[in-house]
Protein backbone atom coordinates (compact mmCIF):
# COMPACT_ATOMS: atom_id res chain seq x y z
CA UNK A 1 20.16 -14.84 -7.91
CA UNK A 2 21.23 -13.40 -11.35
CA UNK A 3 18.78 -12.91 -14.12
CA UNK A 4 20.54 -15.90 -16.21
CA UNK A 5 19.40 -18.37 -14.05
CA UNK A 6 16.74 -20.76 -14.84
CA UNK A 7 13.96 -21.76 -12.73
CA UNK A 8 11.14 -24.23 -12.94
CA UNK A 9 8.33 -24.10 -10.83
CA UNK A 10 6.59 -27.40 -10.91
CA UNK A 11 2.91 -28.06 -10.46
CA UNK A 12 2.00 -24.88 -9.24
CA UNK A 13 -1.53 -23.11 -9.39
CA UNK A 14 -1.33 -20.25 -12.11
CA UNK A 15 -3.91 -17.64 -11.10
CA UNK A 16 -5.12 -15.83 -14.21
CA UNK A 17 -6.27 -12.91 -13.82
CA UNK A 18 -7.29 -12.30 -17.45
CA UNK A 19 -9.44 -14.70 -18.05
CA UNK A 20 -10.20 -15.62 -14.18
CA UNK A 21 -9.38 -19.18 -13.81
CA UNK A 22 -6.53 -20.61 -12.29
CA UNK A 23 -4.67 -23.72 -14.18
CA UNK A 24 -2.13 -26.22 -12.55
CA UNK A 25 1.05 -26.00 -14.69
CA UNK A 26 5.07 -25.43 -15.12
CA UNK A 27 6.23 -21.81 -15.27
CA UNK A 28 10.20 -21.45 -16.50
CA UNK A 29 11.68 -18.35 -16.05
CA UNK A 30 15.53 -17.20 -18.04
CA UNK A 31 16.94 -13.98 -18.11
CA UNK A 32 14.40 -12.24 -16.19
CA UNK A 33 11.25 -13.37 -18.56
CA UNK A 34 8.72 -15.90 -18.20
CA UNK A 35 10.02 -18.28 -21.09
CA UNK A 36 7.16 -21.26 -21.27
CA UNK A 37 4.14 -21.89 -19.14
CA UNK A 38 3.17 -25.68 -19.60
CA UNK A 39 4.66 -29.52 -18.95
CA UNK A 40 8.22 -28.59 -18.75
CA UNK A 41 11.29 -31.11 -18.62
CA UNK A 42 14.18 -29.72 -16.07
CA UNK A 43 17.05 -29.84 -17.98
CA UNK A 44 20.16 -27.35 -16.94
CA UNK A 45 17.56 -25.47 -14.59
CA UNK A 46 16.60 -25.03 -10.67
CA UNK A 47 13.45 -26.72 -9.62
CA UNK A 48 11.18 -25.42 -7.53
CA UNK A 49 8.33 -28.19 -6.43
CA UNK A 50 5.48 -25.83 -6.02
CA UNK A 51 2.51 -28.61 -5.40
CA UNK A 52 -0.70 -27.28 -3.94
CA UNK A 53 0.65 -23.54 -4.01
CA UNK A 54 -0.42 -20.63 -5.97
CA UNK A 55 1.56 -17.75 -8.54
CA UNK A 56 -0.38 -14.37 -8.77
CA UNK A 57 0.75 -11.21 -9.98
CA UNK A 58 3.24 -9.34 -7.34
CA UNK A 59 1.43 -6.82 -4.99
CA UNK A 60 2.01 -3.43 -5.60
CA UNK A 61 1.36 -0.29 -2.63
CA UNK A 62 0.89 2.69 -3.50
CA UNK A 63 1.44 4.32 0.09
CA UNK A 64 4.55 3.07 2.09
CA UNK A 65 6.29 5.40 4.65
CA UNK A 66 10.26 4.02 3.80
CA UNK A 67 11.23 6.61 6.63
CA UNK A 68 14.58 7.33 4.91
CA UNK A 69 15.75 9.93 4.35
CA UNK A 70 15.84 11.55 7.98
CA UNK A 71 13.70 8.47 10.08
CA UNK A 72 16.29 5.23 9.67
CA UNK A 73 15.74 4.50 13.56
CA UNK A 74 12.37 3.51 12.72
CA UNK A 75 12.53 2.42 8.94
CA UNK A 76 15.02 2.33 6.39
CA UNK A 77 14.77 1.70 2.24
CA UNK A 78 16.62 -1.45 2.55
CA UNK A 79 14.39 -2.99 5.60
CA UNK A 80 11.14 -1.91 3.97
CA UNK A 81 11.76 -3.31 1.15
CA UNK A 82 12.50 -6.76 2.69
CA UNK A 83 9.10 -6.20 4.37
CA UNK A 84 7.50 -5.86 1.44
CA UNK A 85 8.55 -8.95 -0.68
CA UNK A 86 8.62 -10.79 2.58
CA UNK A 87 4.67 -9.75 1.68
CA UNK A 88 4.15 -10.70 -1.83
CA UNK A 89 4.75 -7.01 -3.05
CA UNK A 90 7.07 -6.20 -5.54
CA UNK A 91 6.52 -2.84 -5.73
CA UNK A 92 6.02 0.13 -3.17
CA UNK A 93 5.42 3.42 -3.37
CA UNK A 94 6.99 5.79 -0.57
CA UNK A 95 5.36 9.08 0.49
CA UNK A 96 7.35 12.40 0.57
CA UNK A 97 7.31 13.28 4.53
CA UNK A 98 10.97 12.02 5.28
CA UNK A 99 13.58 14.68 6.08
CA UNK A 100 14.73 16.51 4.51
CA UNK A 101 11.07 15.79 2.07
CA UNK A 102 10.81 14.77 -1.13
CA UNK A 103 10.55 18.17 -2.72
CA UNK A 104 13.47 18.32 -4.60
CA UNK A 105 14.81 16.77 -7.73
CA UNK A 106 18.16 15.32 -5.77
CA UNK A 107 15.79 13.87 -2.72
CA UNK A 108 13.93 11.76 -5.50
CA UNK A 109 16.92 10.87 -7.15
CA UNK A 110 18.36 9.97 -3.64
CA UNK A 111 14.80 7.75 -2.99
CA UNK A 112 14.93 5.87 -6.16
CA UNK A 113 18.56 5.35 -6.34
CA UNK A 114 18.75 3.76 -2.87
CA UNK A 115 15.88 1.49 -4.07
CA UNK A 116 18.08 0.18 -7.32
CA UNK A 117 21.35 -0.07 -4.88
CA UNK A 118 18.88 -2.21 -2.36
CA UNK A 119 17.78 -4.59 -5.51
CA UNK A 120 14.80 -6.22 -3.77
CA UNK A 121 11.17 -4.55 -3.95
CA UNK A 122 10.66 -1.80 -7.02
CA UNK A 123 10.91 1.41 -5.31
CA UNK A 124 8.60 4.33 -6.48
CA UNK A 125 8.03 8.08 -4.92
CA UNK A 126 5.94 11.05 -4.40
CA UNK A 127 6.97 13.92 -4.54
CA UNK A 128 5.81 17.19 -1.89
CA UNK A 129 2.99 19.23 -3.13
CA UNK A 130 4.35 21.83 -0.51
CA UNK A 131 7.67 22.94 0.27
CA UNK A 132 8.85 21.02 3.65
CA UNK A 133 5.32 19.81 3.86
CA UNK A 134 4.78 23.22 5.42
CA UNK A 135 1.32 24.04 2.88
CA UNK A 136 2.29 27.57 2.18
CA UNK A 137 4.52 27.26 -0.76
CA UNK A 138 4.32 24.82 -3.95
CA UNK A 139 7.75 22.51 -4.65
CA UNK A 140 9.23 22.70 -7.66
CA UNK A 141 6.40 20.79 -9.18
CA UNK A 142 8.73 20.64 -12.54
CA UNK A 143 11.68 19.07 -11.36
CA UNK A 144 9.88 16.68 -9.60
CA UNK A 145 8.35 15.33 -12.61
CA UNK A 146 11.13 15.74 -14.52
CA UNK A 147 12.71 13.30 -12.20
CA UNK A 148 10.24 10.60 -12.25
CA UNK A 149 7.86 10.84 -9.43
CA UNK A 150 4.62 9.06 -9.82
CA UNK A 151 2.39 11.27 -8.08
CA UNK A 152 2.41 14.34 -5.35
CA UNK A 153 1.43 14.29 -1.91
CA UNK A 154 1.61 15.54 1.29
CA UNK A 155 0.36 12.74 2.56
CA UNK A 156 0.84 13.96 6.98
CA UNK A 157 -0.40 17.02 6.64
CA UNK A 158 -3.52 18.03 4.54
CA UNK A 159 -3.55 20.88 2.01
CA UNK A 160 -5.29 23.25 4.44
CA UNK A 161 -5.50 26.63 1.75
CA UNK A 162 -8.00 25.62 -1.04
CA UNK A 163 -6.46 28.32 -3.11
CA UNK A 164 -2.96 26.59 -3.10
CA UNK A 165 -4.46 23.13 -4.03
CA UNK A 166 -6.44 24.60 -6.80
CA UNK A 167 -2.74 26.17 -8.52
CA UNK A 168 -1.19 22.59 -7.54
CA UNK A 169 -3.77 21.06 -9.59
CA UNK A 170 -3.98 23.73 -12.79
CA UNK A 171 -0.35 22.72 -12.81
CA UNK A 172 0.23 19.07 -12.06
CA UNK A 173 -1.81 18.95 -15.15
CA UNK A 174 0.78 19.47 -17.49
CA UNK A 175 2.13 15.79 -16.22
CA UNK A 176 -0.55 14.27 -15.95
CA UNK A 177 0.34 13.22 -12.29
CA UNK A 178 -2.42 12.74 -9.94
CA UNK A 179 -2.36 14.41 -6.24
CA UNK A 180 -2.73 12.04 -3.74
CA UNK A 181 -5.10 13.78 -0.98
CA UNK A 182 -4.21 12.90 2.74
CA UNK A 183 -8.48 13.94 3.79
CA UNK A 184 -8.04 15.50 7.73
CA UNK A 185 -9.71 19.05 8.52
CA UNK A 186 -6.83 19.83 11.66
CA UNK A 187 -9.74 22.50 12.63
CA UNK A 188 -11.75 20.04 13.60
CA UNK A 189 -9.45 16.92 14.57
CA UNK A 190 -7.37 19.13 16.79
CA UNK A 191 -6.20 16.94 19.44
CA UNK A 192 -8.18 13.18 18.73
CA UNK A 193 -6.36 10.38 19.36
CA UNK A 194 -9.33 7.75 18.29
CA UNK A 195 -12.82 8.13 16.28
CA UNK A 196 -15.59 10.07 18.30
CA UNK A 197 -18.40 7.51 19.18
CA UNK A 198 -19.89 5.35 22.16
CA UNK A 199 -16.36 3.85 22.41
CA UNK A 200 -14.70 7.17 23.04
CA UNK A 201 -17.05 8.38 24.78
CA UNK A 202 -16.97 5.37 27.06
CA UNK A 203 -13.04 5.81 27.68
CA UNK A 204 -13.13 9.23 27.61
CA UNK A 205 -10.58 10.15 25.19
CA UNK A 206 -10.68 13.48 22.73
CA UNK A 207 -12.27 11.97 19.34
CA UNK A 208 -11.53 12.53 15.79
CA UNK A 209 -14.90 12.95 14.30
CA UNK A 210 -15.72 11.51 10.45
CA UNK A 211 -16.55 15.22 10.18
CA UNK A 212 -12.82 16.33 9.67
CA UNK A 213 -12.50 13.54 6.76
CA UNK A 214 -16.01 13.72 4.59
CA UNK A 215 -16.23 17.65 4.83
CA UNK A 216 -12.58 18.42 3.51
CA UNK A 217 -12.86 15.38 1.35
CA UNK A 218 -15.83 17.08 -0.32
CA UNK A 219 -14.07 20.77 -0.89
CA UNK A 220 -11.19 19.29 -2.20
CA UNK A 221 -12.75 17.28 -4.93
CA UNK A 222 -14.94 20.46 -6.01
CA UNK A 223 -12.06 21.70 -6.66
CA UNK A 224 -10.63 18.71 -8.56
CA UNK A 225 -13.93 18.78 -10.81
CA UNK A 226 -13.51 22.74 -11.39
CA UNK A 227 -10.00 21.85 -12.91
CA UNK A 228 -10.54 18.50 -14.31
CA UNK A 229 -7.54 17.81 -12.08
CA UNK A 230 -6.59 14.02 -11.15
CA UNK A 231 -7.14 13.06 -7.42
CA UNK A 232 -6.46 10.06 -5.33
CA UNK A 233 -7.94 10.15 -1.63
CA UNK A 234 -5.83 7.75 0.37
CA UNK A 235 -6.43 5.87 3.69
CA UNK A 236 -10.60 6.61 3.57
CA UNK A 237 -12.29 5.60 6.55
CA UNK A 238 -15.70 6.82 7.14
CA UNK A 239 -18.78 5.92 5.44
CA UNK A 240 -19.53 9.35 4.94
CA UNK A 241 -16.39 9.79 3.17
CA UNK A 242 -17.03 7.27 0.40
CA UNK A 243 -20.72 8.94 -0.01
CA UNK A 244 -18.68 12.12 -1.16
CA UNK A 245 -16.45 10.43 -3.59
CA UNK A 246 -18.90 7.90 -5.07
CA UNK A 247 -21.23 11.61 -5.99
CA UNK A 248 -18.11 12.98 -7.04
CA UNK A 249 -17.53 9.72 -9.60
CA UNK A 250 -21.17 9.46 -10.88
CA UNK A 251 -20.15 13.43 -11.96
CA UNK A 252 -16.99 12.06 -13.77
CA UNK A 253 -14.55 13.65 -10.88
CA UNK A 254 -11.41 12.42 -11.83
CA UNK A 255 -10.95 10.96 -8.97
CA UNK A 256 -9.79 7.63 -7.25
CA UNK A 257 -9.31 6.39 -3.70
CA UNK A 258 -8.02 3.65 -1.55
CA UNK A 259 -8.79 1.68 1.86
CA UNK A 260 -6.16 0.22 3.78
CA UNK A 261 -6.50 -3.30 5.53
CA UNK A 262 -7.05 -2.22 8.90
CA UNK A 263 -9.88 -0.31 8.26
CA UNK A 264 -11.59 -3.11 6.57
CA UNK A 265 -11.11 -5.32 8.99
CA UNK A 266 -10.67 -3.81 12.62
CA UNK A 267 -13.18 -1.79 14.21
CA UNK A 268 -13.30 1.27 17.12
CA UNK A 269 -13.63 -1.66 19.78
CA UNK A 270 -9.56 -2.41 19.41
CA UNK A 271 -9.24 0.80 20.99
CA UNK A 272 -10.49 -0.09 24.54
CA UNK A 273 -7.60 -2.45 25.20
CA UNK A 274 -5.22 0.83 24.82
CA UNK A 275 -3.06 -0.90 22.78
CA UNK A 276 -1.03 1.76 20.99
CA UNK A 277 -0.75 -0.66 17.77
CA UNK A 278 -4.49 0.21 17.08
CA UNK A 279 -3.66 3.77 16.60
CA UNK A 280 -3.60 5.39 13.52
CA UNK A 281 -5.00 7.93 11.69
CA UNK A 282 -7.36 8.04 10.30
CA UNK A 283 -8.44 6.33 13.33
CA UNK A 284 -9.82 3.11 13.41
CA UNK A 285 -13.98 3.91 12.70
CA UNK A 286 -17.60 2.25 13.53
CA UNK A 287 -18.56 -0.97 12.88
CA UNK A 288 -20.35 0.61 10.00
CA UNK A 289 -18.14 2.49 8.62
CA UNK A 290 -15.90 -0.71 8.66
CA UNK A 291 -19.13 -2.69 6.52
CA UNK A 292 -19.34 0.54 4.49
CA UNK A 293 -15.66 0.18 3.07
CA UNK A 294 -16.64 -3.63 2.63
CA UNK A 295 -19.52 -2.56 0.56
CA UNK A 296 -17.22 0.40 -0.81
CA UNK A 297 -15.07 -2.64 -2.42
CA UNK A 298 -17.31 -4.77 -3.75
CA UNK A 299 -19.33 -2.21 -5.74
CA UNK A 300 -16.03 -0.77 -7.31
CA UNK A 301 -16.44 2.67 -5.35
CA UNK A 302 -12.55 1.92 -3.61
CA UNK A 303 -9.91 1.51 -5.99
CA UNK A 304 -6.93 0.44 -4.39
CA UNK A 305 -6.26 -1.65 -1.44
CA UNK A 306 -2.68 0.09 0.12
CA UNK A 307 -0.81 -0.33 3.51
CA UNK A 308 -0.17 2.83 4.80
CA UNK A 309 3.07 1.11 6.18
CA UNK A 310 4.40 3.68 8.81
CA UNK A 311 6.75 2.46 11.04
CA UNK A 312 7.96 3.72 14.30
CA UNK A 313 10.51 2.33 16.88
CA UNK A 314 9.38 0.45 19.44
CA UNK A 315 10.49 2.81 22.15
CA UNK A 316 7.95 5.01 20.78
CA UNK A 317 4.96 2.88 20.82
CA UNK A 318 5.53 1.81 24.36
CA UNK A 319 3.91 4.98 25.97
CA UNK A 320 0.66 5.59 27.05
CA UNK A 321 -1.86 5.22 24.49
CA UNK A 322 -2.72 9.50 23.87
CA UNK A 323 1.60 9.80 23.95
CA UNK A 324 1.76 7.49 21.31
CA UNK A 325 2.59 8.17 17.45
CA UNK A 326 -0.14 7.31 14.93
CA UNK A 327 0.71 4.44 12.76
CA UNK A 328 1.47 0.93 12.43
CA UNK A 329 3.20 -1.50 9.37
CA UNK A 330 1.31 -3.09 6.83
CA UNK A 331 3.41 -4.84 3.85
CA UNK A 332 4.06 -7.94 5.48
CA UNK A 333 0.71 -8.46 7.17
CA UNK A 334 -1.78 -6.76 4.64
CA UNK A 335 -2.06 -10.26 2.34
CA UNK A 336 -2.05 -12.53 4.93
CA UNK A 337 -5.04 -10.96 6.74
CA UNK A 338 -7.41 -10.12 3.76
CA UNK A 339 -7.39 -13.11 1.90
CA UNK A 340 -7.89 -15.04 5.38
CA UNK A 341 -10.89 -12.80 6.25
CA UNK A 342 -12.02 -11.47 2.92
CA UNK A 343 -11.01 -14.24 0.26
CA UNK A 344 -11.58 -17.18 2.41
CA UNK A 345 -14.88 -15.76 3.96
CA UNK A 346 -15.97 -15.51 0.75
CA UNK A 347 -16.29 -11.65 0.82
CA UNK A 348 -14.58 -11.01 -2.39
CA UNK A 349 -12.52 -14.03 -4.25
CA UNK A 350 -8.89 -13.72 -5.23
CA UNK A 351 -9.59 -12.39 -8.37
CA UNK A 352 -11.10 -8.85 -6.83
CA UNK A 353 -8.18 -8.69 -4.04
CA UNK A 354 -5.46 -9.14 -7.22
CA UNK A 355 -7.12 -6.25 -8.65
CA UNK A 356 -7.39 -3.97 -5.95
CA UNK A 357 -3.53 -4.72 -4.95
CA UNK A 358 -2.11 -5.39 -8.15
CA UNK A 359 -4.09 -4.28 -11.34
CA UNK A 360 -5.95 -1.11 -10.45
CA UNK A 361 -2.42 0.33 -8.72
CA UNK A 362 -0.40 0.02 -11.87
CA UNK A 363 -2.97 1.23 -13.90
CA UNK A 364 -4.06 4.60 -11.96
CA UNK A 365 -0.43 5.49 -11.37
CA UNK A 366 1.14 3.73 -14.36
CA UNK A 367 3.64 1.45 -13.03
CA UNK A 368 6.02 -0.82 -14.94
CA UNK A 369 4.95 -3.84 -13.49
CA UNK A 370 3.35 -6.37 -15.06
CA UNK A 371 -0.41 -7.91 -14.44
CA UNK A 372 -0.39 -11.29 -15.29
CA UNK A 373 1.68 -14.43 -15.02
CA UNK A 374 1.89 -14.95 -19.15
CA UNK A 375 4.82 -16.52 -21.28
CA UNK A 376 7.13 -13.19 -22.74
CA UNK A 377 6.40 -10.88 -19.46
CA UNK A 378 8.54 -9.97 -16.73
CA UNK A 379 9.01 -12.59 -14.15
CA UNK A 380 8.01 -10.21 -11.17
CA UNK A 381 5.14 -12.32 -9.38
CA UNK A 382 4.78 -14.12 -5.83
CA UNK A 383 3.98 -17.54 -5.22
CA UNK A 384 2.22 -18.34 -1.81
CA UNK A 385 0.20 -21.61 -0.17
CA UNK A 386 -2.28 -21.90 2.05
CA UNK A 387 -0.88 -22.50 5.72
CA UNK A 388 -2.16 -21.96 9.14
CA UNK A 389 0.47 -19.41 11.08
CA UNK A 390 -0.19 -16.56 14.14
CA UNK A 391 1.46 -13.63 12.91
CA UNK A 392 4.37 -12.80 15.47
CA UNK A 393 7.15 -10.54 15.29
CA UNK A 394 9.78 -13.01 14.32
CA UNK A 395 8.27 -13.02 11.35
CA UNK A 396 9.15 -9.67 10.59
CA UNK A 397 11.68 -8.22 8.36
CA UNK A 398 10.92 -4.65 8.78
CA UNK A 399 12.62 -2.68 11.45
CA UNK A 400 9.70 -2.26 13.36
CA UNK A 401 6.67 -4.07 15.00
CA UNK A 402 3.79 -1.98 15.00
CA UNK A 403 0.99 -4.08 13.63
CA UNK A 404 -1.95 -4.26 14.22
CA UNK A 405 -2.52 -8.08 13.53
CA UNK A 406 0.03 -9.17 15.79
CA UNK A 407 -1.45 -12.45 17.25
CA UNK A 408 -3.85 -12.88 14.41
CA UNK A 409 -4.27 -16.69 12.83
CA UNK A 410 -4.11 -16.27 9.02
CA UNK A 411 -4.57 -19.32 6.67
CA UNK A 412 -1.69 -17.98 3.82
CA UNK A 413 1.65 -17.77 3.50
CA UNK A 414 3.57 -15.93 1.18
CA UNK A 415 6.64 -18.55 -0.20
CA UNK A 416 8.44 -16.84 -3.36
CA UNK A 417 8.29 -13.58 -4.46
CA UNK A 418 10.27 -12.82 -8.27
CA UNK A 419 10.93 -9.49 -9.38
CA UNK A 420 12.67 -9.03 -12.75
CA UNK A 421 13.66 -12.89 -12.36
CA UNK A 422 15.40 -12.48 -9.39
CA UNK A 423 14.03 -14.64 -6.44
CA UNK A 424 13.98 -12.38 -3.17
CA UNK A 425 12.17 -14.23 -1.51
CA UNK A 426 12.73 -17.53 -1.58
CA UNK A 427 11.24 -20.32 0.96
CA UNK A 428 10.58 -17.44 3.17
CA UNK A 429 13.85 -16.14 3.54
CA UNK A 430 15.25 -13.22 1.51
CA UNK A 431 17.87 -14.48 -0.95
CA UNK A 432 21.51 -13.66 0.47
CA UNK A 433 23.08 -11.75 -2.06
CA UNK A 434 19.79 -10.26 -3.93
């Protein structure tokens, strides 16, 4: 659908995330802008009845695996991105561990020209910390910039020599790009395939203590605060974890962090029906670690709600639970599932969950995407109603079906998503030609 084209949507629910109230009205859209918000006569446009549905601000995730370059068996650019608006999320972010990585200037370029020729989700990128990943040798930190990556990562592999972290950081300074800190001492995770506690011990596998996470977590942002560098732990899982980085923010660490949906909501207990979609890693903690990262939301302490979308073929999932990869998809699951168990439930309202997927993303990694529905902004936003559905696989439009809510009733459904004016998602189905 071309940017020229007007749309009305009637009657729907305008969440405002401004001013927190949410206002049935008529949103226009022409030439990729929101034109008019109010009583609107269709005249020479496309109607849209949107009747007890809702318009938010478009999701944005800060951690997708897009698996191409080097990985299209199990992901490509063009299927993740119909994941994610087939999600709400207009935006995604992917990490640098492809192959070849994303540590040079014509890999990004690659990354984020792919993403404009694919025209459906915004595509964003890290770039390596590392050469190859490999922790021994800084990328070309410059170029990378240069070429418009939002942040650096490793995100895979942790950052194992403190004094090559500490130059990373004296230097990402200069660009004012934030490292994005994938938290796992290999010393002491070695060969865990799920979180040590009664569960593991009970099924006897080799645990991943919260150990390996809290104690690296903590060296690494010492080292942040000794360089006034910018941080951003990703995929935090343990209680203890948060306990570091909350000290480290009441010191004014530059830091931030985010939680990813299955560690709010799913517990160690998945693991004893060996189901390899309940294996990531981190791994899948206590119950109160779980409550913890509930808590960890609410007070402000986590940031960022983000996927951690890392798909795998299916071939690859279907082994014995230790044979397994880690990782499962997120993007077209990760609304769904928290507003039915966090919004719904009355944990946070929708208000909070906008911020932590929407607002506090673009701000922290300064993203050209906008943060309100509002007459003269880009017309990049989702529209969804409430619906009973069981998530199932033909649902998906990702390549692969690793979830870990597979078989989960949700109460939401995401109809429309708009990015520069362009509907990609439209009635559920991604718009033929977009």
């Amino acid at each position: 659908m071309k940017k020229s084209s007007k749309i009305i949507f009637k009657n729907v629910n305008i969440i405002d995330t401004k001013n927190k109230t949410i206002e049935k009205n008529d949103i226009l859209i022409d030439e990729g802008k929101i034109i008019k918000i109010g009583k609107i006569k269709a005249e020479n446009a496309e109607v849209k009845d949107c009747t007890d549905m809702f318009a938010s601000p478009g999701l944005v995730d800060i951690h997708t695996h897009l698996r191409e370059p080097g990985y299209e068996y199990k992901e490509t650019i063009d299927t993740a991105s119909r994941a994610a608006v087939n999600g709400g999320f207009v935006a995604i972010t992917g990490m640098a561990n492809t192959k070849p990585a994303v540590d040079t200037a014509g890999t990004v370029r690659y990354v984020l020209e792919r993403g404009k020729d694919v025209n459906l989700a915004r595509i964003y990128t890290y770039g390596a910390v590392t050469k190859n990943l490999e922790g021994k040798e800084l990328a070309e930190i410059n170029d990378l910039a240069r070429e418009g990556v939002v942040g650096l990562s490793d995100d895979g592999n942790t950052i194992m020599d403190p004094s090559l972290l500490l130059r990373a950081l004296k230097y990402v300074k200069m660009f004012n790009l934030p490292i994005v800190l994938h938290e796992e001492d290999t010393n002491i995770s070695e060969e865990g395939v799920m979180h040590e506690g009664k569960v593991q011990a009970k099924l006897g596998m080799v645990g991943i203590p919260d150990l390996a996470e809290d104690t690296i977590t903590y060296r690494d942002l010492r080292i942040a605060e000794y360089v006034d560098g910018r941080v951003h732990v990703t995929h935090v899982s343990a209680k203890k974890t948060l306990d570091v980085i909350r000290h480290a923010k009441e010191r004014g660490v530059k830091v931030t962090c985010d939680v990813t949906p299955h560690h709010l909501l799913l517990d160690d207990t998945c693991i004893e029906t060996f189901n390899t979609n309940f294996k990531m890693k981190p791994p899948l903690r206590s119950e109160e670690d779980r409550l913890s990262l509930i808590d960890g939301i609410k007070k402000g302490i986590i940031d960022i709600i983000a996927t951690d979308h890392a798909p795998h073929a299916i071939y690859e999932k279907e082994v014995e639970f230790n044979y397994a990869p880690f990782g499962v998809t997120g993007l077209e699951t990760a609304f769904p599932v928290l507003y039915t168990k966090l919004v719904e439930n009355g944990i946070i309202d929708i208000f909070k969950l906008l911020e932590l997927m929407n607002k506090n993303p673009v701000e922290i990694f300064k993203l050209d995407i906008p943060k309100s529905i509002e007459e003269g902004v880009d017309a990049t936003f989702m529209i969804f109603k409430n619906e009973e559905w069981i998530i199932n696989e033909a649902y998906f439009k990702s390549k692969s079906r690793n979830n870990a809510f597979l078989g989960e009733k949700v109460n939401v459904r995401v109809i429309y998503t708009l990015v520069d004016g362009e509907l990609k998602l439209n009635n559920g189905e991604i718009e033929k030609g977009a």
